[in-house]
Protein backbone atom coordinates (compact mmCIF):
# COMPACT_ATOMS: atom_id res chain seq x y z
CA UNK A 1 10.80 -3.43 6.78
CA UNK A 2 9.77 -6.38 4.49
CA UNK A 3 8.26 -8.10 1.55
CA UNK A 4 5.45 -10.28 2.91
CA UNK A 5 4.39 -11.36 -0.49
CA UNK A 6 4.47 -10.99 -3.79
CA UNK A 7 1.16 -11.17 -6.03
CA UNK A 8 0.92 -11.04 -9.78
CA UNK A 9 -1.81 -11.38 -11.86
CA UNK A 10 -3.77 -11.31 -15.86
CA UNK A 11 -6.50 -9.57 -16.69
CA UNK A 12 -9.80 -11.75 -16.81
CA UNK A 13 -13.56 -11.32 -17.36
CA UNK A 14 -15.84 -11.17 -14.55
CA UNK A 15 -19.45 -10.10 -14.30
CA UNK A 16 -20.69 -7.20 -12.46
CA UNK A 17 -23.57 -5.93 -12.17
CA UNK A 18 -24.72 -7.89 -15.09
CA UNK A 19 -21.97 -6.15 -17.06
CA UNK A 20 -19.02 -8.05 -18.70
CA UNK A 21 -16.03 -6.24 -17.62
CA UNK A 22 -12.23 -7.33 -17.76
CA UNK A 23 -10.27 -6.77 -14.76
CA UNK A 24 -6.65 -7.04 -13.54
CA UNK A 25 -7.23 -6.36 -9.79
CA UNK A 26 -7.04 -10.49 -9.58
CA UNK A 27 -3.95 -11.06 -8.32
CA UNK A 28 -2.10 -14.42 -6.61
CA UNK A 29 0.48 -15.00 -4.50
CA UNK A 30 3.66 -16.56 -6.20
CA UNK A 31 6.86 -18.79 -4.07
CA UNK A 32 9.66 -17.52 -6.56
CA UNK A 33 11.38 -14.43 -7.31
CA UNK A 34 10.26 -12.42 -10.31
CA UNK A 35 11.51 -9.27 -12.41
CA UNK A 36 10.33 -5.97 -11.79
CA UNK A 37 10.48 -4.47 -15.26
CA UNK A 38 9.64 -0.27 -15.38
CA UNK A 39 6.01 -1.14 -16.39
CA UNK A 40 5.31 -4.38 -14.38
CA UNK A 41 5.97 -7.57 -13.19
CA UNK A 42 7.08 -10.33 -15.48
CA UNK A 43 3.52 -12.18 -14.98
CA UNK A 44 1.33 -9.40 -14.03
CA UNK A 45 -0.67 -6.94 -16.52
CA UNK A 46 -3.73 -4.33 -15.97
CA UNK A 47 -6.77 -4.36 -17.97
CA UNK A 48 -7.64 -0.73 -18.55
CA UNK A 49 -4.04 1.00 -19.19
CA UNK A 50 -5.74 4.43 -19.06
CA UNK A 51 -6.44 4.51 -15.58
CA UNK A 52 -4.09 1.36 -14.31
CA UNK A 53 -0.86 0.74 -14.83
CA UNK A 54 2.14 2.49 -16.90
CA UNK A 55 5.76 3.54 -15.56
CA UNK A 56 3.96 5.62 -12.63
CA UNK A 57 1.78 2.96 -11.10
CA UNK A 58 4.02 0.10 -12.04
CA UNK A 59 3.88 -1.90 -9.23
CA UNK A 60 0.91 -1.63 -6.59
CA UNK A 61 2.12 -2.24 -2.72
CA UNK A 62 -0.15 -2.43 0.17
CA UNK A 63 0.48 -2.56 4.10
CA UNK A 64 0.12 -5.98 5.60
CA UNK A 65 -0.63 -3.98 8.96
CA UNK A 66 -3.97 -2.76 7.37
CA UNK A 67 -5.55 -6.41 7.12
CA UNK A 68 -6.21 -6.62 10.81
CA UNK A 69 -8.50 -3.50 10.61
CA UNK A 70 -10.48 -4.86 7.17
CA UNK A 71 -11.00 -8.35 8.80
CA UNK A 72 -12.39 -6.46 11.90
CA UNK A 73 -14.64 -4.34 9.73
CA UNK A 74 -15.51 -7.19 7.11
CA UNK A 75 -15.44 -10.20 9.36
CA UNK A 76 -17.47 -12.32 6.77
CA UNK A 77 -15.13 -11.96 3.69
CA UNK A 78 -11.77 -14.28 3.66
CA UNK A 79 -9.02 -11.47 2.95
CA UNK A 80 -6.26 -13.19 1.65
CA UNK A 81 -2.96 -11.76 0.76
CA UNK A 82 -3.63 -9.99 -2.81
CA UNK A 83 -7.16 -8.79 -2.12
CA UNK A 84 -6.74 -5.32 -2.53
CA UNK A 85 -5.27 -5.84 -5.75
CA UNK A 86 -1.57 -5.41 -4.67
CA UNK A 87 1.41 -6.53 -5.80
CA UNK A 88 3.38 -6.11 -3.12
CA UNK A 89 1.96 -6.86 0.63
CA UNK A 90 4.65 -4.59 2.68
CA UNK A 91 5.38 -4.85 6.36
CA UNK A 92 7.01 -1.37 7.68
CA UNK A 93 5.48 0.92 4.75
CA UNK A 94 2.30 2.99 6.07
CA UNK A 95 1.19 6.11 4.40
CA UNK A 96 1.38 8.92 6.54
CA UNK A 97 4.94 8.12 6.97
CA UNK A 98 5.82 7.44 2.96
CA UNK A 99 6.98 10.23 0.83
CA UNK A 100 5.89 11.19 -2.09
CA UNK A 101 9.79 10.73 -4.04
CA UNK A 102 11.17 7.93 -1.26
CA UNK A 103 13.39 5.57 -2.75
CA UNK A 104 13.87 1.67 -1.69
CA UNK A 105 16.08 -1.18 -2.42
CA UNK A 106 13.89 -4.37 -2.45
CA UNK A 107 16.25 -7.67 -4.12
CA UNK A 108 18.11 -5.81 -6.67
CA UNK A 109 15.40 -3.24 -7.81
CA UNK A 110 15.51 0.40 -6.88
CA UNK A 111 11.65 1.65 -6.56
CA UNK A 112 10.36 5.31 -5.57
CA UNK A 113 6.76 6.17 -3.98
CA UNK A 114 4.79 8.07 -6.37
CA UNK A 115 0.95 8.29 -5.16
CA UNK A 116 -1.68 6.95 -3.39
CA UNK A 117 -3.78 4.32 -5.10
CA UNK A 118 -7.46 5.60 -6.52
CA UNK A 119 -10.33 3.38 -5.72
CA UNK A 120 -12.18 2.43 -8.96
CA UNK A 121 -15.49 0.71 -9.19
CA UNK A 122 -13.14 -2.87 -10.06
CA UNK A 123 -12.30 -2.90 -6.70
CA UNK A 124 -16.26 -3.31 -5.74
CA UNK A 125 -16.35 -5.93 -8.16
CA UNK A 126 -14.00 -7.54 -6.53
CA UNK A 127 -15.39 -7.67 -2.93
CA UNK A 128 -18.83 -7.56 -4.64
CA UNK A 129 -19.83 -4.41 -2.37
CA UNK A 130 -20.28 -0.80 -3.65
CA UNK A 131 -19.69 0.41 0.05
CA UNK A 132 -16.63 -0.61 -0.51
CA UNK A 133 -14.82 2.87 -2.60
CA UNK A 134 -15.93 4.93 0.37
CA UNK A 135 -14.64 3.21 2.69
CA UNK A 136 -11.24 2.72 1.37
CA UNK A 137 -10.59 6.14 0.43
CA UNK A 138 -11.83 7.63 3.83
CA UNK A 139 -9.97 4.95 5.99
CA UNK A 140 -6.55 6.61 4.46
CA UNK A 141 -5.52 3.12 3.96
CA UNK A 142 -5.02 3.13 0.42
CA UNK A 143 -1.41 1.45 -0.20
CA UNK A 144 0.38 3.48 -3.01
CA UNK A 145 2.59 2.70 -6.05
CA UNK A 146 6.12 2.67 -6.98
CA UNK A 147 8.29 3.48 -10.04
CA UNK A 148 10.88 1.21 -11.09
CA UNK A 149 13.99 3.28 -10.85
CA UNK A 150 16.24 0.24 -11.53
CA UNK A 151 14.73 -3.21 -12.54
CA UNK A 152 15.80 -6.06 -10.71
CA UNK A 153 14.51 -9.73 -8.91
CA UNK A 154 12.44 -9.79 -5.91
CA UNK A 155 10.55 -12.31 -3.56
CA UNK A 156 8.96 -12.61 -0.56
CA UNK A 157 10.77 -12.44 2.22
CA UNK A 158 13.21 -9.33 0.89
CA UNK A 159 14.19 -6.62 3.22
CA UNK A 160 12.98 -3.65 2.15
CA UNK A 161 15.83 -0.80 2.90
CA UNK A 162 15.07 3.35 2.39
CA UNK A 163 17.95 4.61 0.64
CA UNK A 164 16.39 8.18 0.62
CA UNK A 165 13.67 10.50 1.92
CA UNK A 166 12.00 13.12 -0.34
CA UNK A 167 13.14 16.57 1.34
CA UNK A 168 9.67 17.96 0.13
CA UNK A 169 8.25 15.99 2.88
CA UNK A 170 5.12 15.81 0.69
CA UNK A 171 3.30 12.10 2.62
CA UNK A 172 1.27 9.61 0.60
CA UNK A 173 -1.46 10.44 3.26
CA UNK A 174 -1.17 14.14 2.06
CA UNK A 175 -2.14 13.49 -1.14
CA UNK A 176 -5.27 11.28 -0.14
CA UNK A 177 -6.36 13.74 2.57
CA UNK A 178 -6.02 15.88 -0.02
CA UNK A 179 -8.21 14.96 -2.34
CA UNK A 180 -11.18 14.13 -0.04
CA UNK A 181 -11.07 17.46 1.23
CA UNK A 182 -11.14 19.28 -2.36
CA UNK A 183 -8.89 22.10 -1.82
CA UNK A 184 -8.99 22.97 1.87
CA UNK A 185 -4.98 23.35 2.57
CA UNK A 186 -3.85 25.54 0.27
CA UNK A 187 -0.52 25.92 1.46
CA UNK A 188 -0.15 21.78 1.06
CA UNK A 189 -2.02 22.29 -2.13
CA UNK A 190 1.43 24.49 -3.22
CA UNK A 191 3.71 22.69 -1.79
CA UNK A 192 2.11 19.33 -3.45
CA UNK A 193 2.33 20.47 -7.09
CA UNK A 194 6.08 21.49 -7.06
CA UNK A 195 7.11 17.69 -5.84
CA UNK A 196 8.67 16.45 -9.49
CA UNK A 197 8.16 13.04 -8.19
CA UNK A 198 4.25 13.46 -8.13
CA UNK A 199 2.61 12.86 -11.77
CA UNK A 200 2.09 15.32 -13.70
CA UNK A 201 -1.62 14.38 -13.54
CA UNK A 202 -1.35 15.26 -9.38
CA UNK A 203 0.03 17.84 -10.12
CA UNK A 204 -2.24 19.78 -12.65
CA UNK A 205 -5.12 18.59 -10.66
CA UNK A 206 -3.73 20.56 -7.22
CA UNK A 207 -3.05 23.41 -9.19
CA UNK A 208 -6.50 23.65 -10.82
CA UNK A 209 -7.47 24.32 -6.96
CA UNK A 210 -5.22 26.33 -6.33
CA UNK A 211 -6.77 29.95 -5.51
């Protein structure tokens, strides 16, 4: 498992829709090593910090293996690293086999997994197609978030070793699937809001289905 890159990024104004909106989901590829501090990057900030960002969604990490299939379904667009918005492009990290609670050494920060990243309608600004939300969220390929458990340096190029696996067994892909189907799996539903390492917002929202 490894670091491909690392992205960081400020918020700036774009137009969309011929709205003025300020976004954070900009985000460029940087040569040295940088701090991961509990709410960020040293470098990087979100726009909107009631939706994006805080100690739960601190850094935003997306699988490198996951470009091949957007370039093959959006052959036109140029996808470099960063597009999605992420922080961290990861090589060894898919979703259906991340817990919800895993813990990983990257350089000398400890992270844990905590969800699966949310499309918002930013991310259609950014590839300047609405069609965009829907078919993020129902590809599953969503990338997720870490914590910062212990802040620390890292670059590209890092190893990226587990040093444990939530025994809930709770996947990032669970929560996604999830969500799309509103309710459907009760039993994961249960299981879902009793993983401490899930936000409290996760959480409420499973229970409220809960029957």
């Amino acid at each position: 498992m490894k670091l491909v890159s690392v992205q960081v990024g400020l918020p700036r104004a774009i137009i969309y829709k011929a709205r003025h909106i300020t976004t954070g989901i900009f985000k460029n590829p940087i040569a040295s090593r940088v701090r991961a501090r509990t709410l960020n990057l040293d470098g990087d900030r979100q726009a909107d910090l009631t939706v994006h960002g805080g100690a739960e969604k601190a850094i935003y990490s997306y699988p490198v293996e996951h470009y091949d299939y957007w370039r093959s379904e959006l052959p036109d667009m140029e996808l470099p690293w960063g597009m999605f918005g992420e922080n961290f492009t990861t090589e060894g990290l898919i979703e259906n086999q991340l817990n919800i609670g895993d813990r990983f050494r990257i350089g000398s920060t400890t992270l844990m997994v905590t969800q699966p990243r949310m499309p918002c309608y930013k991310l259609a600004a950014k590839f300047q197609r609405d069609d965009i939300l829907k078919r993020f969220l129902h590809s599953g390929r969503t990338g997720f978030y870490f914590s910062v458990i212990e802040e620390g340096e890292v670059g590209a190029g890092d190893e990226i070793a587990l040093l444990s696996k939530d025994a809930a067994g709770i996947s990032v892909a669970d929560i996604t699937r999830m969500y799309i189907s509103k309710g459907k799996d009760q039993d994961l539903l249960r299981r879902a809001a009793q993983v401490e390492a899930l936000p409290l917002s996760w959480r409420d929202y499973f229970v409220d289905q809960i029957k």
